[in-house]
Protein backbone atom coordinates (compact mmCIF):
# COMPACT_ATOMS: atom_id res chain seq x y z
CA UNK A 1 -38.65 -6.67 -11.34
CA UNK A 2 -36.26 -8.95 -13.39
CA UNK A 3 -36.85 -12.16 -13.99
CA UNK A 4 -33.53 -13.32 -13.62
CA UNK A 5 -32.05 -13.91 -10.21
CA UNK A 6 -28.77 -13.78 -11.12
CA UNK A 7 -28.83 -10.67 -12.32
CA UNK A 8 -30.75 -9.24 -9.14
CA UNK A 9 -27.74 -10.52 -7.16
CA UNK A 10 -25.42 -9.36 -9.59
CA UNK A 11 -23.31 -12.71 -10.05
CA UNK A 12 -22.69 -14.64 -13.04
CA UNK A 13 -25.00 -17.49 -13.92
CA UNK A 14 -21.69 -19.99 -12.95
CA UNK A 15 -20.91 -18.45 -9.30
CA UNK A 16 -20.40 -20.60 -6.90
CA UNK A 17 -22.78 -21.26 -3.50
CA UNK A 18 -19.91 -19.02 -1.11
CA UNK A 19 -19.77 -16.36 -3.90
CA UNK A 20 -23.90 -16.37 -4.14
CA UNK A 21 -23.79 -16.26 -0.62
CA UNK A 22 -21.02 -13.50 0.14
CA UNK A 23 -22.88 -11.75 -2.52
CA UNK A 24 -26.40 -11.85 -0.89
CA UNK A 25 -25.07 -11.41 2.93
CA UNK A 26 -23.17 -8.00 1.41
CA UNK A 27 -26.83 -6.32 -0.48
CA UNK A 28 -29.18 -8.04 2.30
CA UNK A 29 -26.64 -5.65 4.63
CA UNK A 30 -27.24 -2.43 2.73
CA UNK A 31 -30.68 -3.04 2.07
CA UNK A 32 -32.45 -4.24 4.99
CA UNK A 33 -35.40 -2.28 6.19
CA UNK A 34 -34.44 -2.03 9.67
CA UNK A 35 -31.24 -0.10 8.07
CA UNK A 36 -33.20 2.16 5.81
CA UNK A 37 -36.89 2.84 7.80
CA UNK A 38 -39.55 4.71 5.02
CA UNK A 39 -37.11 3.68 1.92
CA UNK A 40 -39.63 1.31 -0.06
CA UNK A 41 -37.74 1.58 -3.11
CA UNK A 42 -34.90 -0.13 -1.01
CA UNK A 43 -37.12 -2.66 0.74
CA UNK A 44 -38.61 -3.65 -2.73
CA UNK A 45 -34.98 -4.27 -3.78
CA UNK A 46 -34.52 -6.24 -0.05
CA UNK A 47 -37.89 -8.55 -0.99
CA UNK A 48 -36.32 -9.00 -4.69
CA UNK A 49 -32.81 -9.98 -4.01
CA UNK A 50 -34.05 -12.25 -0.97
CA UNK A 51 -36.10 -14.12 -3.22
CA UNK A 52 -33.60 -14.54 -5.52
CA UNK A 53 -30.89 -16.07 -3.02
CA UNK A 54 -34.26 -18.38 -1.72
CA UNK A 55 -34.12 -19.78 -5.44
CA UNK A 56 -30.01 -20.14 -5.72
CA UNK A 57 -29.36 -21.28 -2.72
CA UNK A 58 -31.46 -23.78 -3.11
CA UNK A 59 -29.29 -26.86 -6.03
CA UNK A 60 -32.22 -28.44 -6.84
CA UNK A 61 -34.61 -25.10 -7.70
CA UNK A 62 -31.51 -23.48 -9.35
CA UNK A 63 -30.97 -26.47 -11.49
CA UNK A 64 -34.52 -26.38 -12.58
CA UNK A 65 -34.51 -22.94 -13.11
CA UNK A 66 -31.34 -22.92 -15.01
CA UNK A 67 -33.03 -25.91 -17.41
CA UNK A 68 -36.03 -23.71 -17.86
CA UNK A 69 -38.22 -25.38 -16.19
CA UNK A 70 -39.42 -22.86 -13.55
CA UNK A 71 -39.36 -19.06 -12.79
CA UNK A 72 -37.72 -16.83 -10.52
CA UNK A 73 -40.75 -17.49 -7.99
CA UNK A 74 -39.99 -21.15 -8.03
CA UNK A 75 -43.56 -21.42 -10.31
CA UNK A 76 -44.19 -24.44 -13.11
CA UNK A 77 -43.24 -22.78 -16.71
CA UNK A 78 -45.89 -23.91 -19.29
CA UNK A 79 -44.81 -26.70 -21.46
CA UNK A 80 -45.04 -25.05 -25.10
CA UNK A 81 -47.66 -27.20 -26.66
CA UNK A 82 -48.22 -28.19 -30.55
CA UNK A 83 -50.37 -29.53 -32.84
CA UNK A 84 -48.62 -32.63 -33.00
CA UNK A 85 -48.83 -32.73 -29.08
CA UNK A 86 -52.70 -33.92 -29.91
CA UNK A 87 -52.09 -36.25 -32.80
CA UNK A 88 -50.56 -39.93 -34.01
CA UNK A 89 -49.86 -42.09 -36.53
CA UNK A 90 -53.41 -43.90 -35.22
CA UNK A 91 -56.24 -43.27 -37.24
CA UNK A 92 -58.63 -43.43 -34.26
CA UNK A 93 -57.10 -40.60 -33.12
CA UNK A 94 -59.53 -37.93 -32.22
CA UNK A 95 -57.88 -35.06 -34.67
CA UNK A 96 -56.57 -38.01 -37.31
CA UNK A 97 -58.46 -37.49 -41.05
CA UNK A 98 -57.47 -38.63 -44.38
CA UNK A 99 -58.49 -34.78 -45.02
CA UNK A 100 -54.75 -33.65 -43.71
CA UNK A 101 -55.80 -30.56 -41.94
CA UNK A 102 -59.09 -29.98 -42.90
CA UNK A 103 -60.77 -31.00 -39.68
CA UNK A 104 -58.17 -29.14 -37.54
CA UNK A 105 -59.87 -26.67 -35.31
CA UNK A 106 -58.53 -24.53 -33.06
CA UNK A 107 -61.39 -24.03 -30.43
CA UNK A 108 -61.70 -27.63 -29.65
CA UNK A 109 -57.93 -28.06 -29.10
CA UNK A 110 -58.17 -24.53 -26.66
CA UNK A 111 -60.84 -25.80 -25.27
CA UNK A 112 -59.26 -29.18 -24.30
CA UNK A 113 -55.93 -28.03 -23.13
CA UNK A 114 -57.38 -24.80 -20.62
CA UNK A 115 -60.32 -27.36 -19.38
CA UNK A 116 -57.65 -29.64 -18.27
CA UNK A 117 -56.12 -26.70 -16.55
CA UNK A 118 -59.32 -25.81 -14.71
CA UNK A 119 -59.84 -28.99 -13.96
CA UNK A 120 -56.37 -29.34 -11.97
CA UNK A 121 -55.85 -28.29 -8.34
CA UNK A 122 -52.75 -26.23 -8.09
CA UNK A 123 -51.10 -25.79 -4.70
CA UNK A 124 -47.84 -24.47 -4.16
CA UNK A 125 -46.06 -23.90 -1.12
CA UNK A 126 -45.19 -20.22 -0.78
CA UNK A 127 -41.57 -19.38 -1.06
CA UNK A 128 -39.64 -18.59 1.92
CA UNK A 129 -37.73 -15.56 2.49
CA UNK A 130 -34.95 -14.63 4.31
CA UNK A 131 -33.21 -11.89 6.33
CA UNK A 132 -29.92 -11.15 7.58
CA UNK A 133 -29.67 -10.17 11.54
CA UNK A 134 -26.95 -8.33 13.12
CA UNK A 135 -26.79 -8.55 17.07
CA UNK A 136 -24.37 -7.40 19.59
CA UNK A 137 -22.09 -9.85 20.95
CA UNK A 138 -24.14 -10.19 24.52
CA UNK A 139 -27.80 -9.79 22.66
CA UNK A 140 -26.08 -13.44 21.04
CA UNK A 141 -24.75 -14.64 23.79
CA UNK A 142 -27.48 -14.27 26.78
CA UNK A 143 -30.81 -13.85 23.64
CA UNK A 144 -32.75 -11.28 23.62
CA UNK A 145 -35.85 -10.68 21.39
CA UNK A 146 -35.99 -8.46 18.00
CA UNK A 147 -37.88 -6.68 15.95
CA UNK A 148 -37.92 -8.10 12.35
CA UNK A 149 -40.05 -5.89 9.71
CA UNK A 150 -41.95 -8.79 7.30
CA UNK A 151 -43.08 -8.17 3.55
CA UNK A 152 -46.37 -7.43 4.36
CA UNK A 153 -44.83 -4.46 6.36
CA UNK A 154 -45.64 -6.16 9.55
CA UNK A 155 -43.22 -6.28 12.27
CA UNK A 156 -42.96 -9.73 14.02
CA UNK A 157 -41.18 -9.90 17.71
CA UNK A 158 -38.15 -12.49 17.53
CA UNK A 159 -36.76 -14.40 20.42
CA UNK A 160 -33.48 -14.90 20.12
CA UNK A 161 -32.09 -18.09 22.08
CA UNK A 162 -28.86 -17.66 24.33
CA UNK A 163 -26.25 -18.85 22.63
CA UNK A 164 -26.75 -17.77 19.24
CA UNK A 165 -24.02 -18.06 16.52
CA UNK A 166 -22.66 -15.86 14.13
CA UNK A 167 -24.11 -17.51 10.75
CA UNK A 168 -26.64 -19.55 12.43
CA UNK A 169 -30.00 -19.21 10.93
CA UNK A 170 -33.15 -19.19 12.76
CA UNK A 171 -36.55 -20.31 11.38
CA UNK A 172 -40.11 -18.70 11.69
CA UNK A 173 -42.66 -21.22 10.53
CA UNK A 174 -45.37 -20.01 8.50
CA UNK A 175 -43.75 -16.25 8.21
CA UNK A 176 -43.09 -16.36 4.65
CA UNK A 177 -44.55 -15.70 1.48
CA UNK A 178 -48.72 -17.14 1.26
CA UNK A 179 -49.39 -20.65 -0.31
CA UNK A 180 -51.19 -20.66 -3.73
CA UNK A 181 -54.14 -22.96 -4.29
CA UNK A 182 -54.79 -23.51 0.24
CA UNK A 183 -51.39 -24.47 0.12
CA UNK A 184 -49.30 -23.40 3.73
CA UNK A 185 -47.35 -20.32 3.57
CA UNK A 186 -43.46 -20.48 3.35
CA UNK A 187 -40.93 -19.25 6.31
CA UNK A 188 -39.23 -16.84 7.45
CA UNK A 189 -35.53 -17.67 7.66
CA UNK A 190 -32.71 -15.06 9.50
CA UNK A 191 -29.26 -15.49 9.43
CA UNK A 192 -27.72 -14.23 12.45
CA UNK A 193 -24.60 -11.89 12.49
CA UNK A 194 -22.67 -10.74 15.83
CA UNK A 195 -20.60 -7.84 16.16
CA UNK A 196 -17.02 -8.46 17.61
CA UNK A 197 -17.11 -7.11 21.76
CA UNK A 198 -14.85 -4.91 22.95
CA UNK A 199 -13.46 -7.69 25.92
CA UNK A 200 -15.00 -11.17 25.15
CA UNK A 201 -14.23 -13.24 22.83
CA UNK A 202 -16.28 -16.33 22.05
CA UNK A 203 -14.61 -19.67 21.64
CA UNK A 204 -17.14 -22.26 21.02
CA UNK A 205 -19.09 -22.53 24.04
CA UNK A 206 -16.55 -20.86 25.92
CA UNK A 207 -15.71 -16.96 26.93
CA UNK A 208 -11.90 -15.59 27.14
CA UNK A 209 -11.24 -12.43 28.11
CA UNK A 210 -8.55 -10.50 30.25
CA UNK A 211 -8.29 -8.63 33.80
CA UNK A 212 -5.78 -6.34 34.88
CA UNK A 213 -4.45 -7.28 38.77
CA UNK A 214 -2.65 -4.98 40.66
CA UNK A 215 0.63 -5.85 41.96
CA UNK A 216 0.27 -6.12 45.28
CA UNK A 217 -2.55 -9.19 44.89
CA UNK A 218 -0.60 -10.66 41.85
CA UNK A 219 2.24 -11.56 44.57
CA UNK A 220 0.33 -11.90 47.70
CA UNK A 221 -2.72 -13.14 46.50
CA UNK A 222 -6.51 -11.65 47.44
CA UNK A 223 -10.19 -11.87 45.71
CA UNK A 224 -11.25 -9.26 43.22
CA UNK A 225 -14.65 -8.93 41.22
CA UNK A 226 -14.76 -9.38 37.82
CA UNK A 227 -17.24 -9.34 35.12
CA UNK A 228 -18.25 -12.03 32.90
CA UNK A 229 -21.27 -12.34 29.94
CA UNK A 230 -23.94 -13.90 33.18
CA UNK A 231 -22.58 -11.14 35.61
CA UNK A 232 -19.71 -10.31 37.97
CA UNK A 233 -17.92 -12.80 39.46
CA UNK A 234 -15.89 -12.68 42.83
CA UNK A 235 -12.31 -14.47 41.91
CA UNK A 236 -9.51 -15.89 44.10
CA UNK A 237 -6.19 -15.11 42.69
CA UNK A 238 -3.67 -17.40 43.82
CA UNK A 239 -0.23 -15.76 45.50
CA UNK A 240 2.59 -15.39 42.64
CA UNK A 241 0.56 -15.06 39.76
CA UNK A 242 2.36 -14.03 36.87
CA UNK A 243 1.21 -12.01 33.57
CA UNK A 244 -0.62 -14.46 31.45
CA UNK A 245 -2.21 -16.74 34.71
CA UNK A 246 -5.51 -17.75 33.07
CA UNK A 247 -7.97 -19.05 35.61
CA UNK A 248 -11.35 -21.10 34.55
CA UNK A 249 -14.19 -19.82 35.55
CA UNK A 250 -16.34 -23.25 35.53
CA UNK A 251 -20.12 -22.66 33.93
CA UNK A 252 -19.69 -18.83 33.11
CA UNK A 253 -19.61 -19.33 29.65
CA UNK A 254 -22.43 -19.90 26.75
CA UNK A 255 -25.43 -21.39 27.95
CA UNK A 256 -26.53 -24.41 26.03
CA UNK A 257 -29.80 -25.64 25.01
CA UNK A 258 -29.81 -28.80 27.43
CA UNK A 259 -28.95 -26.32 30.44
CA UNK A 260 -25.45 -26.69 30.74
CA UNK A 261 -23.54 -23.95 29.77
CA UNK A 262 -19.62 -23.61 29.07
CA UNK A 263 -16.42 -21.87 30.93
CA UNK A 264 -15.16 -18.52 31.51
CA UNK A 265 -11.59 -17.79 30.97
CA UNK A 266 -9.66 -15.17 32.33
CA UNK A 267 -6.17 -14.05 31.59
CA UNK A 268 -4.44 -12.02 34.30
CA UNK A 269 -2.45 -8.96 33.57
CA UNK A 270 -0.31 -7.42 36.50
CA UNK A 271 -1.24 -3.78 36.70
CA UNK A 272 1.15 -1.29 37.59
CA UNK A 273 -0.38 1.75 39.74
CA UNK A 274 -1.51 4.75 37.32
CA UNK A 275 1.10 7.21 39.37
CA UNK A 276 4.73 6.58 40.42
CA UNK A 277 5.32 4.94 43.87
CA UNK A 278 8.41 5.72 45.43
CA UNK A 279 8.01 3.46 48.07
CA UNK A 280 7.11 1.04 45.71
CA UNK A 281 10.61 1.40 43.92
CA UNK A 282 12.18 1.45 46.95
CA UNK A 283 10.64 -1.56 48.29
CA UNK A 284 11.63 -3.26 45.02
CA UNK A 285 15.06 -1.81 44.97
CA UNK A 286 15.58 -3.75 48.17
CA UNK A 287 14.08 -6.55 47.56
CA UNK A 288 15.97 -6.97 43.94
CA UNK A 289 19.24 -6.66 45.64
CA UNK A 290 18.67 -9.44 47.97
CA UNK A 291 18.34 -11.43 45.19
């Protein structure tokens, strides 16, 4: 695996956040396991170029990683340590001598700098990983629960909530990669994506969507059926309503977390019958020239 996120992503080490972003949501796409079941080589290249995005989206680890400082895994780099890292102008110094370097020796400065490493307790937090989710519009809108493959191979069960945005990014606590040192494990973050529906359309909280209304109820008025995201709904359509009437539907729209939810909107379309009607015409004949 390279070393260098950038290059696993494919971006130049100056790309912006949107164009590391656009970037990852494009390969995390193709190369999702739930897209391409008994590919490994792909899912290794999933696990890689999530990691990577983990590290750049992240300022702060980029900027340390970009200074050197840590790795692609969001570990410490050793410090590159010298000989003058372990001496001073002070002649009580423990490697000082009026013998220059005669007294230097090279196991007791080993030994001093990997004791102090076995002496420290290194914990890390494991890194979290993420995943990019595609739902259908109503999976979003009413939740449903997923399957989400982890990179152990394990597949977890996800609840989606109702109401669920396109972008919005849902965390698994404790899903990620393991801890180092007893430290906890990292998450499991999924960035949701919803396909476009056929009729709704989602605005904010709210649902828009059109019905066709025959003629004969568009002038006179009736009740007609339609149906909406939480089910069909009987509606009242007032006498004379034109092309382009929108009624609200109060509460038959995206249910909230608090247990509201918002409106339903429906635009009406006068429908002409699918066959000619020649009493129809004739009826309108008349009527047009009374006018």
């Amino acid at each position: 695996m390279s070393d260098d996120p950038y290059a696993i992503l494919g971006v130049k080490s100056d790309a912006s956040p949107e164009q590391i972003r656009k970037t990852y949501r494009k390969l995390a796409r193709k190369l999702h396991p739930d897209l391409n079941p008994g590919n490994t080589e792909a899912e290794e290249q999933f696990k890689n170029v999530s990691r990577a995005y983990d590290l750049l989206n992240d300022p702060e680890k980029r900027a340390r990683f970009d200074r050197g400082e840590i790795d692609i895994s969001g570990v410490e780099r050793p410090r590159q340590r010298y000989y003058r890292d372990f001496t001073g102008p002070s002649a009580d110094h423990a490697y000082a001598s009026d013998a220059g370097f005669a007294d230097f020796d090279t196991d007791d400065i080993l030994s001093e700098i990997f004791g102090r490493r076995g002496r420290s307790n290194f914990r890390r937090r494991g890194a979290d990983v993420r995943y990019h989710l595609d739902l259908d519009f109503l999976d979003a809108v009413n939740g449903t629960t997923r399957p989400v493959t982890l990179p152990d191979g394990a597949t977890l069960d996800v609840r989606i909530p109702a109401g669920t945005r396109e972008g919005q990014t849902l965390r698994l606590r404790g899903k990620g990669e393991p801890g180092a040192g007893g430290a906890p494990p990292g998450d499991a973050l999924i960035e949701i994506g919803v396909r476009p529906h056929s009729v709704f359309r989602r605005k904010g909280d709210d649902i828009h969507f059109e019905q066709g209304v025959p003629l004969h109820e568009a002038v006179l008025g009736g009740r007609i059926t339609v149906s909406t995201p939480a089910g069909p709904v009987t509606v009242t359509i007032p006498k004379w309503s034109n092309s382009g009437t929108v009624l609200r539907l109060k509460g038959k729209g995206v249910q909230r977390s608090d247990g509201t939810a918002g409106d339903g909107y429906v635009k009406l379309l006068i429908k002409l019958p699918d066959k000619p009607d020649p009493e129809l015409e004739r009826a309108i004949a008349a009527w047009h020239r009374n006018l």
